[in-house]
N, C-alpha and C. Protein backbone atom coordinates (compact mmCIF):
# COMPACT_ATOMS: atom_id res chain seq x y z
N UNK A 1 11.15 -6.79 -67.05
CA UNK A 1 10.79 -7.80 -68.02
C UNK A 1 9.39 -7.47 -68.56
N UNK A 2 9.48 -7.85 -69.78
CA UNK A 2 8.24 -6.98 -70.27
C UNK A 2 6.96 -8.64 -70.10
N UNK A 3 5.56 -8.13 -70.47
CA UNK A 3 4.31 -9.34 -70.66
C UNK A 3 5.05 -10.26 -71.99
N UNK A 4 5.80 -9.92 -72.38
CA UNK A 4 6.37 -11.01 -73.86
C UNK A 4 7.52 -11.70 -73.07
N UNK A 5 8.15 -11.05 -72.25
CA UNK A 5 9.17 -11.61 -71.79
C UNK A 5 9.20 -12.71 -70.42
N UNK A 6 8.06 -12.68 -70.11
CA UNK A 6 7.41 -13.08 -69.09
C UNK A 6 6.80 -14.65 -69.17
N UNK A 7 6.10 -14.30 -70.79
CA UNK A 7 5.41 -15.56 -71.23
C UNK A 7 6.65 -16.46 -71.74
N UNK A 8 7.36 -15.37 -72.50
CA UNK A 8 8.62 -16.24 -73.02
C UNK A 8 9.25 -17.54 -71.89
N UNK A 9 9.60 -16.89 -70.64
CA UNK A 9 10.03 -17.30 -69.80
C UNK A 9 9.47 -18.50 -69.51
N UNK A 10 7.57 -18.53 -68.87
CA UNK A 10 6.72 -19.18 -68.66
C UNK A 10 6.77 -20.51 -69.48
N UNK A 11 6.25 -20.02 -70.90
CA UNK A 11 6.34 -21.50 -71.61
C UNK A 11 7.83 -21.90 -72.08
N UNK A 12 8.77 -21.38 -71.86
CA UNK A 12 10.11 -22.20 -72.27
C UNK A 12 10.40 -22.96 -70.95
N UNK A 13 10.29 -22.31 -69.60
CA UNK A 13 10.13 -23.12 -68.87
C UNK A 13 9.71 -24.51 -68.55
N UNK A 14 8.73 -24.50 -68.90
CA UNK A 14 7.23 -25.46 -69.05
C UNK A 14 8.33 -26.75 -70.29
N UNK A 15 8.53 -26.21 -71.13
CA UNK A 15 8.88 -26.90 -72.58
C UNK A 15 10.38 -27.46 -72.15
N UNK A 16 11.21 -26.72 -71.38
CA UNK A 16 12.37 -27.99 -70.98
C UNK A 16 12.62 -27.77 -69.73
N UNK A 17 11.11 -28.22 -69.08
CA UNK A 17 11.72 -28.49 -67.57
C UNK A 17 12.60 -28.39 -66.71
N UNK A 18 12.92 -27.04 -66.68
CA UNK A 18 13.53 -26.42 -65.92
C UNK A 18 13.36 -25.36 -65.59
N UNK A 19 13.75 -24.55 -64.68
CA UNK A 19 13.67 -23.08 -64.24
C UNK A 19 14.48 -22.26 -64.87
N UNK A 20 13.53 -21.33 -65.63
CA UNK A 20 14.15 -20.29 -66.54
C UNK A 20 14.88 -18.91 -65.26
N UNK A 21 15.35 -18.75 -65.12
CA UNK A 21 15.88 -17.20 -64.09
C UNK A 21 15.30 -16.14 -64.89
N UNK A 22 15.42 -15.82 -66.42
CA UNK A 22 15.54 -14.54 -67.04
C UNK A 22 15.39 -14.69 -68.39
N UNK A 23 14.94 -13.40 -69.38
CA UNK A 23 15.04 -13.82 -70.49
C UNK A 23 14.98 -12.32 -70.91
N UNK A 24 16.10 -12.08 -72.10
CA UNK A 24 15.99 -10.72 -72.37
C UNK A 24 16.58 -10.87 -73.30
N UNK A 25 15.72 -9.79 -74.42
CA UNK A 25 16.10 -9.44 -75.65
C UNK A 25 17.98 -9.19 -76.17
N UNK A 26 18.25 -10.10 -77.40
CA UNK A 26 19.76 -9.49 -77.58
C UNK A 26 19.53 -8.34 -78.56
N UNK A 27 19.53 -6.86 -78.46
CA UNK A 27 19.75 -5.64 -79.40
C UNK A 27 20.82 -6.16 -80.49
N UNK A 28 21.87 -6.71 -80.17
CA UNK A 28 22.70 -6.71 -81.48
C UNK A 28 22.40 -7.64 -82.24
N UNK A 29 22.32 -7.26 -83.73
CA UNK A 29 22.25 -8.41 -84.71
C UNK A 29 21.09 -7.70 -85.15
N UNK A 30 20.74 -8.74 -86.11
CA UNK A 30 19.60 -8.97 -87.34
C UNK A 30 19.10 -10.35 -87.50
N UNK A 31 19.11 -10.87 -86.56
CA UNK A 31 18.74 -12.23 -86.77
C UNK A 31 17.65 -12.43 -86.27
N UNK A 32 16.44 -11.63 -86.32
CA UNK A 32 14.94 -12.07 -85.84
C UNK A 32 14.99 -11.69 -84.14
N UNK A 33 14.44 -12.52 -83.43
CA UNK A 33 14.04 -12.51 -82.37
C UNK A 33 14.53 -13.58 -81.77
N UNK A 34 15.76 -13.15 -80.84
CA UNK A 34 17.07 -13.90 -80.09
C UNK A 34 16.73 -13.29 -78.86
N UNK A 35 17.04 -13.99 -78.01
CA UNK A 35 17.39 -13.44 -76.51
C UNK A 35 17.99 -14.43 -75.61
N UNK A 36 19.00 -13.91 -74.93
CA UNK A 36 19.61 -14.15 -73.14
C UNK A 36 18.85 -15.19 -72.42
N UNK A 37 18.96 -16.00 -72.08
CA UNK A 37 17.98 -17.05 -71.15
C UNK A 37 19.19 -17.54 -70.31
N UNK A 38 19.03 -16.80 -68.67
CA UNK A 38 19.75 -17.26 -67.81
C UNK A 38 18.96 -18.66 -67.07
N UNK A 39 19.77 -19.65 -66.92
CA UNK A 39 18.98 -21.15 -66.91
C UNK A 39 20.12 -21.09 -65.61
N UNK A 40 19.70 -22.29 -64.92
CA UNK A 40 20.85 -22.13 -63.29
C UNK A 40 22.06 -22.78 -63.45
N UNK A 41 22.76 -21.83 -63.47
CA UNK A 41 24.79 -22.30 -63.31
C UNK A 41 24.74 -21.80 -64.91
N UNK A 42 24.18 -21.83 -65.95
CA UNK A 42 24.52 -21.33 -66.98
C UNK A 42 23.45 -20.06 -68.27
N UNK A 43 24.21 -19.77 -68.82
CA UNK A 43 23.28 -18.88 -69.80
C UNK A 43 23.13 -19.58 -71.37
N UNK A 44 21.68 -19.14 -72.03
CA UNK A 44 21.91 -19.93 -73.64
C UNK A 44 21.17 -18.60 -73.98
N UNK A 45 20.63 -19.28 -75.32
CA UNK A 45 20.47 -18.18 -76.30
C UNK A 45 18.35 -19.09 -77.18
N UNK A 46 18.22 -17.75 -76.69
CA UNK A 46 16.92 -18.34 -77.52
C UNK A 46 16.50 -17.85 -78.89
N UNK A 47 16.00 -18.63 -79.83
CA UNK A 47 15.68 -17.98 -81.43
C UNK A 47 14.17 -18.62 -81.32
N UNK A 48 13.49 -17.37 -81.92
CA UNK A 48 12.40 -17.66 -82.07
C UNK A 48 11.66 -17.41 -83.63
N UNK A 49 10.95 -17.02 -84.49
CA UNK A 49 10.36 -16.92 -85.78
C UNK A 49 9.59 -15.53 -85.21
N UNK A 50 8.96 -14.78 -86.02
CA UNK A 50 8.71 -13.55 -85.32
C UNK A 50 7.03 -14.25 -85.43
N UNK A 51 6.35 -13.27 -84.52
CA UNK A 51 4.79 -14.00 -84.32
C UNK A 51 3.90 -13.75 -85.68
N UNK A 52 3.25 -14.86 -85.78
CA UNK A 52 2.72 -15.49 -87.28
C UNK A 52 3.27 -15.25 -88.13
N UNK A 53 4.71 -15.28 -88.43
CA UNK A 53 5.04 -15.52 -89.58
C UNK A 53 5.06 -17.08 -90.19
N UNK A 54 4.90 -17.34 -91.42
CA UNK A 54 5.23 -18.43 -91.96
C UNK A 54 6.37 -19.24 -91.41
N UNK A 55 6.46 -20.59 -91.22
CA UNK A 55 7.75 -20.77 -90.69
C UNK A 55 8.36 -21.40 -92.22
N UNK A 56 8.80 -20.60 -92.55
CA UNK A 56 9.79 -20.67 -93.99
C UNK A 56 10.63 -20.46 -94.03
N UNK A 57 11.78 -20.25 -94.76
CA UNK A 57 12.58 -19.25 -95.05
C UNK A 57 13.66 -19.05 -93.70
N UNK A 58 13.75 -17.42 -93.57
CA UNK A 58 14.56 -17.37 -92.61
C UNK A 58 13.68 -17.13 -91.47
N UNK A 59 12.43 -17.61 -91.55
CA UNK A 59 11.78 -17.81 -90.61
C UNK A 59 11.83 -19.73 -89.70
N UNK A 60 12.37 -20.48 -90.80
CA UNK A 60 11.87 -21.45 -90.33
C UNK A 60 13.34 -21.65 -89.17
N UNK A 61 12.83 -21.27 -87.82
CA UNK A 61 13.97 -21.49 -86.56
C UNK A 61 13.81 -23.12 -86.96
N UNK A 62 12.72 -24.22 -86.76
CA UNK A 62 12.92 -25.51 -86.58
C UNK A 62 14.43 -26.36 -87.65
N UNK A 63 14.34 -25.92 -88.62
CA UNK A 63 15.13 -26.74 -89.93
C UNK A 63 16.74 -25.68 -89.62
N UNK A 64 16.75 -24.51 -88.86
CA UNK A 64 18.06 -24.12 -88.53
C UNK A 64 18.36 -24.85 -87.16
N UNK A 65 17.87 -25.27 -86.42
CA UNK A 65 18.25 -25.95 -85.22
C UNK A 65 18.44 -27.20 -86.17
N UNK A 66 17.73 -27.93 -86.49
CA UNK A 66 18.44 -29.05 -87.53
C UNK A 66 19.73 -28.71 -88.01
N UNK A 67 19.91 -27.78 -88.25
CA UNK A 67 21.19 -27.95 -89.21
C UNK A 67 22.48 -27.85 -88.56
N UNK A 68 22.13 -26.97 -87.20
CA UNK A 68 23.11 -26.93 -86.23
C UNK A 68 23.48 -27.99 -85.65
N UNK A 69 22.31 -28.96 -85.71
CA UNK A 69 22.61 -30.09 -84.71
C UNK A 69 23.74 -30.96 -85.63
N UNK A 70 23.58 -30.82 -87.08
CA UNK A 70 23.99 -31.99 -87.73
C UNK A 70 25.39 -31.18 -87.80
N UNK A 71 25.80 -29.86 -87.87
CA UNK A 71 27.25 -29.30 -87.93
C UNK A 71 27.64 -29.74 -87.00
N UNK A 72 26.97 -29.85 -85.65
CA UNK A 72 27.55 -30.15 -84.30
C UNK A 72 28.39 -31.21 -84.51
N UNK A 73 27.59 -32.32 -84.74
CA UNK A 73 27.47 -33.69 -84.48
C UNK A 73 28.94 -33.86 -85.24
N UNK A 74 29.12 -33.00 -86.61
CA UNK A 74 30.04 -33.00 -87.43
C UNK A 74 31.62 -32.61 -87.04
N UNK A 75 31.46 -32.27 -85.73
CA UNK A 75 32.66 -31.35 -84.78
C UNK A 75 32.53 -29.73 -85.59
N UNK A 76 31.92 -29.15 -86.44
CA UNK A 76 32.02 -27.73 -87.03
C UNK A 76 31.53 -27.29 -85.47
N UNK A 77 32.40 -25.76 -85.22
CA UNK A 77 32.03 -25.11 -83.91
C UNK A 77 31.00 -24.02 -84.16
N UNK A 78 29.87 -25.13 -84.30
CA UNK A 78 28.81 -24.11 -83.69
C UNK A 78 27.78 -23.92 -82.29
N UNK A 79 27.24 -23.66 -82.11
CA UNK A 79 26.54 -23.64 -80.55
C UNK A 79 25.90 -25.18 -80.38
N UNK A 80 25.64 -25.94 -79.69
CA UNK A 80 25.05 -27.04 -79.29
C UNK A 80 23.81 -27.04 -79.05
N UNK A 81 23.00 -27.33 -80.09
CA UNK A 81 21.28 -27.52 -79.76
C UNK A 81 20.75 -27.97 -78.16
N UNK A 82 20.31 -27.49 -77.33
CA UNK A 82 19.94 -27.70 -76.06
C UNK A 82 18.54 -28.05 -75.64
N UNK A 83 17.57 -27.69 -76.57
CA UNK A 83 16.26 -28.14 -76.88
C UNK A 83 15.82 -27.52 -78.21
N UNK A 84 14.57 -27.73 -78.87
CA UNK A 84 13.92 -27.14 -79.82
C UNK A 84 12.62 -27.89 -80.07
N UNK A 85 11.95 -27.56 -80.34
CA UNK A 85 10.45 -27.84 -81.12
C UNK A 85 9.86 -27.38 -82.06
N UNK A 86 9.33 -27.97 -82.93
CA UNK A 86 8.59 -27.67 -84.35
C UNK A 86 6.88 -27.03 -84.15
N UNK A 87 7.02 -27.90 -82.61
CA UNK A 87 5.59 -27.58 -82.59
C UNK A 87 5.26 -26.01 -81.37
N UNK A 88 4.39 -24.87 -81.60
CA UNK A 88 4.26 -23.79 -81.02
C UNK A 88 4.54 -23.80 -79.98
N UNK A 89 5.10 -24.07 -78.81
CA UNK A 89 5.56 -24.38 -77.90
C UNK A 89 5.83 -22.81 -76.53
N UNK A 90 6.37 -21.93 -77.39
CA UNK A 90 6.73 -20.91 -76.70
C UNK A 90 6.59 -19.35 -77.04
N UNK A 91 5.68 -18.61 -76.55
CA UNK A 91 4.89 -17.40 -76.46
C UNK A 91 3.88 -18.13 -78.42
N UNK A 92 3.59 -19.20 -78.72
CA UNK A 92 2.72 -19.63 -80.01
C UNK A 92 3.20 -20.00 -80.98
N UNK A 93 4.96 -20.38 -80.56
CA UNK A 93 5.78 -20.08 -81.84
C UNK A 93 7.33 -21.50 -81.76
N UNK A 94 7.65 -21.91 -82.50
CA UNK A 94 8.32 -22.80 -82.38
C UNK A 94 9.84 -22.23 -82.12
N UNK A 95 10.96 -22.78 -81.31
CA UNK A 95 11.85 -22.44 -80.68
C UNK A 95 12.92 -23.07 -80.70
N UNK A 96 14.48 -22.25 -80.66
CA UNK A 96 15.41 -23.40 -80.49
C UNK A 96 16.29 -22.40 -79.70
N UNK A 97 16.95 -23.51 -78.61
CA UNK A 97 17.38 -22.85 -77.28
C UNK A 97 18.79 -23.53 -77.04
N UNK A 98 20.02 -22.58 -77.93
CA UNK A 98 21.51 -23.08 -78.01
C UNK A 98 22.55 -22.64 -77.15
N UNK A 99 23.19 -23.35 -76.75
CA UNK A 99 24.46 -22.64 -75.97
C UNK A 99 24.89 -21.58 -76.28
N UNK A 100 25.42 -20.74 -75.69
CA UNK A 100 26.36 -19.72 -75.64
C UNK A 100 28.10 -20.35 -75.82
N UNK A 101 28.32 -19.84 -77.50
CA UNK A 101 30.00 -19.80 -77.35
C UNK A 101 30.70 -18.72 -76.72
N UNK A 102 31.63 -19.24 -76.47
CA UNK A 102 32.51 -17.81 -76.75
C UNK A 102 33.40 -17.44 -78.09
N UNK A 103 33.11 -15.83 -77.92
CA UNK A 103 33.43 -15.40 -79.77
C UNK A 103 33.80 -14.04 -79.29
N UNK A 104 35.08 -14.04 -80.69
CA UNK A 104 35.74 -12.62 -80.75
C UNK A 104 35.05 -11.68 -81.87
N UNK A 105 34.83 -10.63 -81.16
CA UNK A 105 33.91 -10.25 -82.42
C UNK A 105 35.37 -9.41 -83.20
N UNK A 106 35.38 -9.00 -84.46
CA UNK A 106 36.08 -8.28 -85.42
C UNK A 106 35.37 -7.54 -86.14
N UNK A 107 36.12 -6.18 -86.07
CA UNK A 107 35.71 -5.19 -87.17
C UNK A 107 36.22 -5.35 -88.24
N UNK A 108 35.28 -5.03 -89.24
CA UNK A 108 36.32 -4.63 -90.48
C UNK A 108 36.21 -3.53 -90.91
N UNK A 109 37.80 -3.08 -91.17
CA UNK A 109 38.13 -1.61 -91.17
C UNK A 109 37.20 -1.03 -92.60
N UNK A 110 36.76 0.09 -92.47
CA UNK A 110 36.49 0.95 -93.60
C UNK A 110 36.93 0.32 -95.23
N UNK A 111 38.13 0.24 -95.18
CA UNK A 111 38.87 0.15 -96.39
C UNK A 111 38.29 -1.34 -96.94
N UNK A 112 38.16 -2.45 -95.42
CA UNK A 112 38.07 -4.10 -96.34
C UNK A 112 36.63 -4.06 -96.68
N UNK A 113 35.53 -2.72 -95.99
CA UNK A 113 34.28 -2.74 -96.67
C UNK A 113 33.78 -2.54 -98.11
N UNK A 114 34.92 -1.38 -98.06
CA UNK A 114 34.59 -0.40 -99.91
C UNK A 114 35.32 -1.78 -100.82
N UNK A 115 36.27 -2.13 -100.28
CA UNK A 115 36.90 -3.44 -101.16
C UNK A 115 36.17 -5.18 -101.30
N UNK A 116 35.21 -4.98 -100.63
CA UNK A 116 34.52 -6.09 -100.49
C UNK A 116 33.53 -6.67 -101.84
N UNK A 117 32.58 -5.57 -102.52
CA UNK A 117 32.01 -5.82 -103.51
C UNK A 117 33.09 -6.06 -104.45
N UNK A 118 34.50 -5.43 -104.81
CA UNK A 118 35.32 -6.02 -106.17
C UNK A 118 35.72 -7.40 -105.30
N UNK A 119 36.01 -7.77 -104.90
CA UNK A 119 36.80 -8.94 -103.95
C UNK A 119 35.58 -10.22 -104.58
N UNK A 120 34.28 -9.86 -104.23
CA UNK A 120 33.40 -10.83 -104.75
C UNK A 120 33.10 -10.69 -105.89
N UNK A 121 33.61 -9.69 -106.96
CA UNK A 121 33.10 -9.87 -108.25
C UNK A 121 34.56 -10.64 -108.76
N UNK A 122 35.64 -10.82 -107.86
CA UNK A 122 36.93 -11.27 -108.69
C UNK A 122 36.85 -12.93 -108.24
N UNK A 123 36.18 -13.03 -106.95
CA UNK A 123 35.73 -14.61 -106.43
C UNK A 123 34.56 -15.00 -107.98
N UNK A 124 33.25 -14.59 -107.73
CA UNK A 124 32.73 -14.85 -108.82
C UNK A 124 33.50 -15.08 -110.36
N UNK A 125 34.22 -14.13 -110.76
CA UNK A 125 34.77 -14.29 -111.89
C UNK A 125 35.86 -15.62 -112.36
N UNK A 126 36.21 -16.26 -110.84
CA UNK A 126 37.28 -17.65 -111.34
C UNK A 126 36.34 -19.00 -111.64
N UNK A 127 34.93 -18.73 -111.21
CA UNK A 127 34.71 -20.14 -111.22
C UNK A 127 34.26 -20.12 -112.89
């Protein structure tokens, strides 16, 4: 575990009272700065804003934990908000800490890639 992963641990701990076990980076994706947080009897998922960035945009984690909560609430299956804060809370930075679904991931073959840009210029073109 690295000194980032450590603090991570430390103040998420601290922030929902409980004992963190672990916390480690997820490699897959593009979605900022996610990681593994084994919590006891279960695992979630942490999102964080990358350090000092603006919280805007696809930076602002606080207003995407909002939005999850309100899909939730809506029955849409997305992960279940488990804590979050607006305010710097964890390694200086505001946080939202969601369940783990389970999900099938799918490829898409070669062919539905190259066909994908006409597919959206023929979606665009009906409205």
């Amino acid at each position: 575990m690295t000194s980032v992963e450590t603090m991570i641990r430390a103040d998420l701990g601290r922030a929902i009272a409980e004992p963190v076990l672990d916390v480690r980076p997820i490699p897959e994706g593009h979605s900022g700065f996610t990681y593994w947080v084994d919590l006891e009897g279960r695992r979630a998922v942490l999102r964080l804003p990358p350090p000092g960035a603006k919280i805007a945009g696809p930076a602002d984690i606080p207003r995407q934990g909002r939005i999850m909560q309100a899909l939730h609430a809506q029955g849409i299956p997305v992960p279940a908000v488990l804590a979050m804060s607006a305010d710097p809370a964890v390694d200086g930075r505001p946080y939202v800490l969601m369940e783990v679904m389970p999900v099938r991931r799918s490829r898409c073959c070669t062919r539905c890639r190259r066909s994908l840009p006409r597919r959206a210029g023929s979606v665009r073109s009906r409205r």
